[in-house]
Protein backbone atom coordinates (compact mmCIF):
# COMPACT_ATOMS: atom_id res chain seq x y z
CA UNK A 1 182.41 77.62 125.59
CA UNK A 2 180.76 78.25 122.04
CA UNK A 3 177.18 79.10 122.08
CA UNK A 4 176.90 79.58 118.42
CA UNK A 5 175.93 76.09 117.50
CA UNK A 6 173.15 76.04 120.51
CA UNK A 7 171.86 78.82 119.37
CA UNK A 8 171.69 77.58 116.02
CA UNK A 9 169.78 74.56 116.99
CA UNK A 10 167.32 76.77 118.93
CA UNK A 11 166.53 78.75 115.48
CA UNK A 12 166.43 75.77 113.61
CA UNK A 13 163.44 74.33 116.04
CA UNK A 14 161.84 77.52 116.27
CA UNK A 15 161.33 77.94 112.33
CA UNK A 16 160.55 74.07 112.55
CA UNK A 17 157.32 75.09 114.96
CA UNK A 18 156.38 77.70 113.00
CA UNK A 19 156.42 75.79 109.40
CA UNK A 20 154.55 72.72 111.44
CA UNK A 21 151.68 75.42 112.65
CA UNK A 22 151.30 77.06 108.96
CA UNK A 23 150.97 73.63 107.20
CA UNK A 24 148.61 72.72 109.92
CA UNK A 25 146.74 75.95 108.95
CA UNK A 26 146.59 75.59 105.48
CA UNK A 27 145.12 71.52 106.37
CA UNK A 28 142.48 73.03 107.94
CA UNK A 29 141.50 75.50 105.05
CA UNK A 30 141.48 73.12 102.54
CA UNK A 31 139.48 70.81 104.76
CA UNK A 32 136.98 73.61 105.28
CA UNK A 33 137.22 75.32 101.99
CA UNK A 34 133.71 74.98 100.59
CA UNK A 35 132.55 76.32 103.89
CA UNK A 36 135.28 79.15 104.33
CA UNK A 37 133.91 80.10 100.63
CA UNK A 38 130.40 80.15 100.99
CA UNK A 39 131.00 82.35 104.16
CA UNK A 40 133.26 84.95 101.70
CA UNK A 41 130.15 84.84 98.95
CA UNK A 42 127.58 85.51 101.60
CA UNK A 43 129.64 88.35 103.33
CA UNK A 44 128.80 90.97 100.95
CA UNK A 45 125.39 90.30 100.87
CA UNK A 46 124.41 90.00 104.80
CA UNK A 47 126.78 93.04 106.03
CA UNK A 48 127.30 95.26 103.46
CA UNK A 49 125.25 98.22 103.02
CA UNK A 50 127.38 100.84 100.63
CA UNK A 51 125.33 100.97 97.55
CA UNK A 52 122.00 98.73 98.62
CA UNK A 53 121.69 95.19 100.01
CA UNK A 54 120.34 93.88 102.85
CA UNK A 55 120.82 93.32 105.41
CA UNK A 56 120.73 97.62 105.91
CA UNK A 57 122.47 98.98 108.97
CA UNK A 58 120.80 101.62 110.71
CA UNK A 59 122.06 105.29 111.38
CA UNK A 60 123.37 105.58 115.24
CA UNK A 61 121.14 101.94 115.22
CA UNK A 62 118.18 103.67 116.36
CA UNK A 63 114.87 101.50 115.95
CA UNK A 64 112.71 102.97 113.18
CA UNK A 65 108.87 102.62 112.15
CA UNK A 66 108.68 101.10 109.14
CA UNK A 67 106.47 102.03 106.67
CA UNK A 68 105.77 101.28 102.57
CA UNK A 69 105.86 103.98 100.14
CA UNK A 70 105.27 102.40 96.95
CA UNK A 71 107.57 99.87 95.54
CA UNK A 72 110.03 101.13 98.05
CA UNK A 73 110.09 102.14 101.99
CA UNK A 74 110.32 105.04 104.88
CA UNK A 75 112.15 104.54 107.95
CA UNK A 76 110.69 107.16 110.54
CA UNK A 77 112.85 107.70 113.56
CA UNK A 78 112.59 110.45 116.18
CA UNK A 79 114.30 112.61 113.74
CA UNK A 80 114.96 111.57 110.35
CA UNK A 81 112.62 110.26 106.89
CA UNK A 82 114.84 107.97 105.15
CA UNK A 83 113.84 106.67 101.90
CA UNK A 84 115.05 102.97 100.41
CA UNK A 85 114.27 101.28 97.15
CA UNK A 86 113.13 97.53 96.73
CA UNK A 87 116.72 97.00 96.67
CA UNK A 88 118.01 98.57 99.96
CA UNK A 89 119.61 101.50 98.26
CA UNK A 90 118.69 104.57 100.52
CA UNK A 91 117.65 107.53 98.27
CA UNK A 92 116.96 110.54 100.86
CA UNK A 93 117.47 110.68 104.74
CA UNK A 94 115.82 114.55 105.88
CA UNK A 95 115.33 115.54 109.47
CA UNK A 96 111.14 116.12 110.15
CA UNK A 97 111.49 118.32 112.70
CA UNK A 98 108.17 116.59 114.38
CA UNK A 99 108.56 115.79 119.09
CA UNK A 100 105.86 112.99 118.43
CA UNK A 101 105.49 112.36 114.30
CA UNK A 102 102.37 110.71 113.47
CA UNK A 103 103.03 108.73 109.83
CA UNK A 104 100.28 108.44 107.10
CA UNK A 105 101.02 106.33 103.57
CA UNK A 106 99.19 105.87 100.30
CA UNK A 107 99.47 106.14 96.28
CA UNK A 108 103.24 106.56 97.21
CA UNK A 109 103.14 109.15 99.01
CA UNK A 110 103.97 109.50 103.12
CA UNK A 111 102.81 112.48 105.14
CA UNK A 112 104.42 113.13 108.31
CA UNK A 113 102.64 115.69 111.15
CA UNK A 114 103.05 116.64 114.77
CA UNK A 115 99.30 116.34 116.10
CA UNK A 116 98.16 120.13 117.04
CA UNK A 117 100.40 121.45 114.57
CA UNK A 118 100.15 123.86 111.84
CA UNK A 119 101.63 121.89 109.03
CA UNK A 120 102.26 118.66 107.05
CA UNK A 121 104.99 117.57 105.46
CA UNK A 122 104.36 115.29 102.04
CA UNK A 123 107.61 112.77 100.94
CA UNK A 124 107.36 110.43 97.91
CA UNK A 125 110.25 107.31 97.14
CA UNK A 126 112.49 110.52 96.15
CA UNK A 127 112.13 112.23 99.67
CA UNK A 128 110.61 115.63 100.64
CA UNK A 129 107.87 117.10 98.43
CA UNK A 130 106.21 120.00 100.46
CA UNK A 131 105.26 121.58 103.31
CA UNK A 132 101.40 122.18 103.48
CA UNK A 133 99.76 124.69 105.42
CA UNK A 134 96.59 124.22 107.43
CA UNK A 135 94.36 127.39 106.72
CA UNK A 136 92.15 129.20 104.00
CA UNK A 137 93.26 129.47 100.66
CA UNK A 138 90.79 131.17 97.61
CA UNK A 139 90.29 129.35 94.64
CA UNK A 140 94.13 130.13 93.18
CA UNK A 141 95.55 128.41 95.77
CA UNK A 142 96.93 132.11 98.00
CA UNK A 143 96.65 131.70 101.96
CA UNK A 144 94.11 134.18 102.80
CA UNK A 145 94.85 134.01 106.34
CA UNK A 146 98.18 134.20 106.61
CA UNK A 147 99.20 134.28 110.22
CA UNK A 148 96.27 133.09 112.08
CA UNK A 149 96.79 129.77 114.30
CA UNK A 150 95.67 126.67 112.87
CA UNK A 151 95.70 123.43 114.58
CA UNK A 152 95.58 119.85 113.07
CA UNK A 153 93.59 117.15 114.91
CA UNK A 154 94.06 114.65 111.92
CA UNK A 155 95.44 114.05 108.19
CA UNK A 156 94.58 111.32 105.47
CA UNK A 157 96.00 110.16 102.45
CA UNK A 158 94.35 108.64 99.46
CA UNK A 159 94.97 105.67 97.32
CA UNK A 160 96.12 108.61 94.26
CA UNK A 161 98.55 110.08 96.47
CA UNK A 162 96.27 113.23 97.49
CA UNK A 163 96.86 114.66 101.40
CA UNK A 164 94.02 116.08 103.53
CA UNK A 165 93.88 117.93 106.65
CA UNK A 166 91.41 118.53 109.49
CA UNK A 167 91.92 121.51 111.46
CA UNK A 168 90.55 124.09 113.61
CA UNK A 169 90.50 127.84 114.40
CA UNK A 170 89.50 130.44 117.07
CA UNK A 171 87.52 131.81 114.83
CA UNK A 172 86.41 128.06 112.64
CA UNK A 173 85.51 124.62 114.09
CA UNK A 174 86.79 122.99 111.86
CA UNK A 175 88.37 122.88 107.72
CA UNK A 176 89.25 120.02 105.73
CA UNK A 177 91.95 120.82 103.37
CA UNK A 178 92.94 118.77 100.56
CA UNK A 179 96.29 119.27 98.88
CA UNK A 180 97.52 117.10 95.42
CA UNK A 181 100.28 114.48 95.67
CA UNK A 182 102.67 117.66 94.51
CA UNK A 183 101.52 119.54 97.48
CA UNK A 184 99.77 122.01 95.45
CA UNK A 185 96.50 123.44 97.22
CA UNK A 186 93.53 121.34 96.21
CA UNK A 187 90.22 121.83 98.23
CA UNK A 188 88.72 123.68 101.01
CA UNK A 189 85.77 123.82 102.69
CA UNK A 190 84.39 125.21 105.74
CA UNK A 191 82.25 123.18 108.32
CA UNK A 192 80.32 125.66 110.52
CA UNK A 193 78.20 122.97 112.63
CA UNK A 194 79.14 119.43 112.48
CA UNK A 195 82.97 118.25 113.36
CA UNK A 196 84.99 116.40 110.43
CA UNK A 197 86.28 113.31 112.21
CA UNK A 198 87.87 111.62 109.23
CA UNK A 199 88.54 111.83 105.51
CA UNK A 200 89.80 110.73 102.23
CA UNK A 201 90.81 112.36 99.49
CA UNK A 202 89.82 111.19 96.16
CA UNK A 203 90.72 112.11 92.63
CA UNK A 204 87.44 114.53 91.78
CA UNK A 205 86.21 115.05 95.77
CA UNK A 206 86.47 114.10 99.30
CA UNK A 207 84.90 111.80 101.68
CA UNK A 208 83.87 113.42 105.29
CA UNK A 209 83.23 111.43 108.23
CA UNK A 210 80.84 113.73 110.53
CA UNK A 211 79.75 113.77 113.75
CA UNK A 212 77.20 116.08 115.19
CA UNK A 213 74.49 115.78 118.18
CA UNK A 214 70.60 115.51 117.97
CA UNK A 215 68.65 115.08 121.29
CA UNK A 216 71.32 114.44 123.30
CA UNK A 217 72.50 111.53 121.15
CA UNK A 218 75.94 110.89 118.28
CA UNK A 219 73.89 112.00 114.79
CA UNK A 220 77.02 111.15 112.82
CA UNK A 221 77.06 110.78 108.85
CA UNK A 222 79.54 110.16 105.20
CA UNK A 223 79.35 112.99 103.02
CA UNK A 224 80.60 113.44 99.88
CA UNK A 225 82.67 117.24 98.62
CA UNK A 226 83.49 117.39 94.59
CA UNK A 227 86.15 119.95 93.97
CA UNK A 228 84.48 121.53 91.66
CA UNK A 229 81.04 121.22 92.47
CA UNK A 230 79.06 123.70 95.27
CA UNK A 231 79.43 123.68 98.89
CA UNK A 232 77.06 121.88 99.50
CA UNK A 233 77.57 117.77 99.72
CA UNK A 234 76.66 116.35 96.46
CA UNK A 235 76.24 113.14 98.46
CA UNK A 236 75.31 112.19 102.38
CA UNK A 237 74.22 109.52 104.40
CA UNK A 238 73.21 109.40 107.89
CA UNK A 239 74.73 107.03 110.00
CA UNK A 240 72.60 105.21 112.91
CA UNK A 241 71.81 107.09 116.13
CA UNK A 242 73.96 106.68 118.70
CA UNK A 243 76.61 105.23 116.46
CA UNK A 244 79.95 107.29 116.82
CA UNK A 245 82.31 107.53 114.25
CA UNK A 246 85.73 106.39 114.48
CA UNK A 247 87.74 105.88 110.93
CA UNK A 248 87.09 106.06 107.52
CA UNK A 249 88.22 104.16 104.68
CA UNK A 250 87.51 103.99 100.70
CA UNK A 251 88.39 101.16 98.63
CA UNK A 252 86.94 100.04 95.23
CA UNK A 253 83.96 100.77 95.17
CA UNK A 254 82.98 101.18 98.56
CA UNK A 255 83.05 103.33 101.00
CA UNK A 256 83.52 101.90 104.94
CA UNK A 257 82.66 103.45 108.30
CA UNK A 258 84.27 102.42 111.25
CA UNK A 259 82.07 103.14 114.24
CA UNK A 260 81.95 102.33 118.14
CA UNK A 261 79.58 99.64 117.71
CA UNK A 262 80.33 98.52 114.12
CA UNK A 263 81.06 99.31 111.08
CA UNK A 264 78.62 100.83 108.02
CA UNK A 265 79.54 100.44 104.00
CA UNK A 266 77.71 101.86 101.10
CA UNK A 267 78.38 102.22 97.73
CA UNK A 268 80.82 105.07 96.62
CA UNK A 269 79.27 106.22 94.16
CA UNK A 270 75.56 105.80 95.10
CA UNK A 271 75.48 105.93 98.87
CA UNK A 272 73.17 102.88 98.89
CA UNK A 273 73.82 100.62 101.99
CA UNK A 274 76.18 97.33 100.78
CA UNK A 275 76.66 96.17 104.23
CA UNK A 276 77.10 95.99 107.93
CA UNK A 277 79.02 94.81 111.08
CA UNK A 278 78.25 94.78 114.47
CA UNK A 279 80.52 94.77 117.36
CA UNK A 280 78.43 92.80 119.44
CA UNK A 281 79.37 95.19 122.69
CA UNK A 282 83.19 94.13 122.31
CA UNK A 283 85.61 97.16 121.86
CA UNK A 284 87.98 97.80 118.47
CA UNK A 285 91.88 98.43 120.20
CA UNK A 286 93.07 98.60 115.99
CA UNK A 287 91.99 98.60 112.28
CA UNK A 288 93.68 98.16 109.13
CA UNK A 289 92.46 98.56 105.42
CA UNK A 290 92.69 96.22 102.91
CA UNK A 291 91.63 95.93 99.47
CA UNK A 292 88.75 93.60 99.37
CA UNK A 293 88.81 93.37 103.12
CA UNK A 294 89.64 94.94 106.77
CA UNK A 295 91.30 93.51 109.97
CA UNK A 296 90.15 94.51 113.37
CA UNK A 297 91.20 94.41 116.43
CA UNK A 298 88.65 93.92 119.30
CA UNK A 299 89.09 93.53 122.95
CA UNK A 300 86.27 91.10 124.33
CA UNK A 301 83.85 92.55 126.32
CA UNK A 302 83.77 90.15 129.21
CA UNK A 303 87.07 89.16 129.50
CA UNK A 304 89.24 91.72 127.88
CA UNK A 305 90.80 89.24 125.49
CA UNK A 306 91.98 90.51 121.97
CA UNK A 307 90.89 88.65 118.56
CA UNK A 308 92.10 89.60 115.24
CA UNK A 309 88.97 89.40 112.47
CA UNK A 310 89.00 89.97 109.26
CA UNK A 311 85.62 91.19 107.77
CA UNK A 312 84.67 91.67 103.77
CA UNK A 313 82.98 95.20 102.40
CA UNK A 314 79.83 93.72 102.95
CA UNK A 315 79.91 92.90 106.49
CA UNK A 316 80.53 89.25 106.39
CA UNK A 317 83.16 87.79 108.19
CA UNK A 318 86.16 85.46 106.87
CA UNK A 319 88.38 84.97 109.78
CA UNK A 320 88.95 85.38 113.48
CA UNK A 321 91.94 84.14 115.97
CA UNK A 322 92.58 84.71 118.77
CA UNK A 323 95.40 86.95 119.22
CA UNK A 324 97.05 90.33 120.20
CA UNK A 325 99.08 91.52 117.40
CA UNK A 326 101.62 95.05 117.90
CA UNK A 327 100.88 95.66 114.07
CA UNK A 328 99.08 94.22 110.85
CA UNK A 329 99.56 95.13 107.40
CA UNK A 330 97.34 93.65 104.31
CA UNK A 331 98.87 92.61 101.34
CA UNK A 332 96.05 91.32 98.18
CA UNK A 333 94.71 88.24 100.19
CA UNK A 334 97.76 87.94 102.88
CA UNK A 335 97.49 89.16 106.30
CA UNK A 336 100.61 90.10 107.78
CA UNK A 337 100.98 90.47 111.66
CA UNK A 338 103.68 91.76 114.21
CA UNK A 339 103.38 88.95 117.41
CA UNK A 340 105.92 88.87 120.21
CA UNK A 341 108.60 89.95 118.01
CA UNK A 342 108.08 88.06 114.97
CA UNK A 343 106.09 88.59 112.08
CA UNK A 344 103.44 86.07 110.96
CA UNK A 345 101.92 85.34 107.52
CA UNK A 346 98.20 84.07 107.20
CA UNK A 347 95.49 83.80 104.64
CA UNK A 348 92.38 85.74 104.73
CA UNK A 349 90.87 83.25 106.80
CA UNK A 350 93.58 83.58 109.05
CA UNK A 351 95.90 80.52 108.47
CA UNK A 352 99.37 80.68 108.09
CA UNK A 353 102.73 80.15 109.63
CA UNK A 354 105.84 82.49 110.72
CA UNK A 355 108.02 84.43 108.62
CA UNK A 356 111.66 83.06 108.51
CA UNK A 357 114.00 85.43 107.83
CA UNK A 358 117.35 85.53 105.21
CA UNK A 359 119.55 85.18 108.51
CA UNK A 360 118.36 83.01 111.76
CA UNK A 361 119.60 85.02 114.15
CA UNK A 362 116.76 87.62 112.83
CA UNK A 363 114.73 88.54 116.61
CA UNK A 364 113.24 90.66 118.27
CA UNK A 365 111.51 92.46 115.66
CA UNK A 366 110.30 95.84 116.77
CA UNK A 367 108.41 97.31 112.83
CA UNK A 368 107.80 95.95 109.47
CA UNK A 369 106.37 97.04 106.25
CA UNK A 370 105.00 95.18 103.19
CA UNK A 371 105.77 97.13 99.91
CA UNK A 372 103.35 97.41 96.57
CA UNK A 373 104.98 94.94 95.43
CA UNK A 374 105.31 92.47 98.21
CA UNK A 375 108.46 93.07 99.74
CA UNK A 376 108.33 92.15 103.57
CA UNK A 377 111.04 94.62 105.31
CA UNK A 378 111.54 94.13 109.39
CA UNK A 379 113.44 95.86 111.80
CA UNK A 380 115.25 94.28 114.14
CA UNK A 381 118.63 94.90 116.59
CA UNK A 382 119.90 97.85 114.48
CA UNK A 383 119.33 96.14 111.27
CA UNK A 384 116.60 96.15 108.26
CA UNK A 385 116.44 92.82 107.03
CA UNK A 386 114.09 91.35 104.20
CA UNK A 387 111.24 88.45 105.53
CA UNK A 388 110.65 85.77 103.11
């Protein structure tokens, strides 16, 4: 018997099928075409990451800090600094070598140390700037004790860009060293009986917080170092008795001391009192700097509950909620706040809604950052994504 015709018909159906299930295909493109092309637009934009864009996939998607370094941002990691611009483009990535990196940011500049360690290291939007010693340097900027042990117990950063250390010795109790936003040595001096708790470097001097003891009570105090000027202070005020100093902060005008029971704020220039807060016996848990105003945290003293307050440079308060945010960042009169995994956005007064983000399936948020110029950056599953 002849097959060949069967076989033929068999062929004939088969490509039949097949030309049925392609038109069917292209029915359903056409019918979804506006959709199939807005998908193909929008590809680019939420997965790509060559050359910029968000949303920006992360290295080995380890969960970064976030952090703002001018108009840009840092991504700190257990090992790496990487730099991005407003855009997403990533301009450095450099190992910091720190087991437990503390992060510091201001005037565009980030300074990464290990707590107890002997160094800094400065990074601008560009990446690494400088490694800066802890120790004693004459007025040409030469170490003069070059291989003695130095330990730092904190760092600051000021609104110009300018680092400063505190550190200790055997044979000192403690140093505060400023260094320039280049890295070059900038300031020294020497404190032989009270203990630098905090400090910012300005553009002509330094502000110390200071705490000593005076008949068995805190005698703590704000003093003021010009670069140039004599060892001595050219500035001080004493702070309440009892009062122990926590954090330090200039802004403006004015410079603000964060204390266990409150806060103190005088005049930068003048030292003259502007202002005061009092805790009211409830603890601080976090602080933040702002401009023309300061969040705290504070954990009530009966209950243990946590409110978020905001609180002007002269004392007064403008907001309180209660809440228990992971993070806050200020930006001009915005609060920003990290809350169960999402970021929220309130006024001064502490109004305001959640963040959406440019994809919904944006969760989970673990860091964020707010840029100089108001970029809001999150990270979140392995991803950087931009809040808006």
């Amino acid at each position: 018997m002849n097959e060949k015709p069967k076989q033929n018909r068999v062929n004939f159906t088969l490509r039949l099928a097949l030309a049925g299930v392609i038109l069917f295909a292209f029915a359903l493109v056409y019918i979804n075409r506006e959709e199939i092309i807005t998908w193909a637009t929008e590809l680019p934009e939420r997965f790509s990451v060559r050359g910029g864009g968000f949303p920006l996939e992360l290295d080995g998607g380890v969960q970064p800090q976030l952090y703002a370094v001018g108009s840009g941002f840092a991504a700190v990691n257990d090992i790496y600094v990487t730099m991005y611009n407003k855009d997403g483009a990533k301009l450095s990535s450099e190992r910091h070598n720190c087991k437990s990196p503390r992060v510091l940011t201001g005037g565009g500049t980030l300074v990464v140390f290990d707590e107890y360690a002997t160094k800094i290291t400065m990074y601008n939007k560009n990446g690494k700037v400088a490694e800066c010693q802890a120790g004693l340097y004459d007025e040409n900027g030469r170490r003069t004790d070059s291989g003695k042990a130095w330990e730092i117990s904190s760092a600051a950063v000021g609104d110009n860009g300018n680092a400063a250390v505190i550190a200790s010795s055997d044979e000192y109790r403690n140093i505060v060293v400023v260094f320039d936003k280049s890295g070059e040595f900038r300031y020294l001096h020497i404190f032989l009986d009270d203990f630098a708790a905090d400090c910012v470097p300005a553009e002509n001097g330094v502000y110390v917080a200071t705490r000593g003891a005076e008949n068995g009570d805190f005698a703590c105090g704000l003093q003021y170092f010009e670069y140039s000027g004599e060892e001595a202070a050219t500035r001080s005020v004493a702070l309440p008795k009892g009062s122990l100093v926590l954090k330090l902060w200039r802004t403006n005008n004015t410079a603000a001391v964060l204390c266990d029971d409150g806060a103190l704020f005088v005049n930068a220039a003048t030292f003259e009192q502007k202002g005061a807060y009092s805790l009211g016996g409830d603890g601080i848990f976090a602080a933040k700097q702002g401009r023309d105003f300061f969040t705290l945290v504070t954990t009530d003293a009966v209950d243990g509950s946590r409110r978020l307050i905001t609180i002007d440079y002269n004392g007064d308060v403008i907001g309180a909620l209660k809440t228990n945010p992971v993070s806050v960042a200020i930006f001009g009169e915005i609060v920003y706040t990290l809350e169960e995994g999402q970021v929220f956005s309130r006024s001064a007064e502490l109004d305001g809604e959640i963040l959406s983000g440019v994809d919904d399936s944006i969760s989970a948020i673990g860091s964020f950052a707010v840029t100089d110029n108001g970029l809001v950056v999150a990270a979140s599953n392995g991803y950087i994504y931009i809040l808006e």
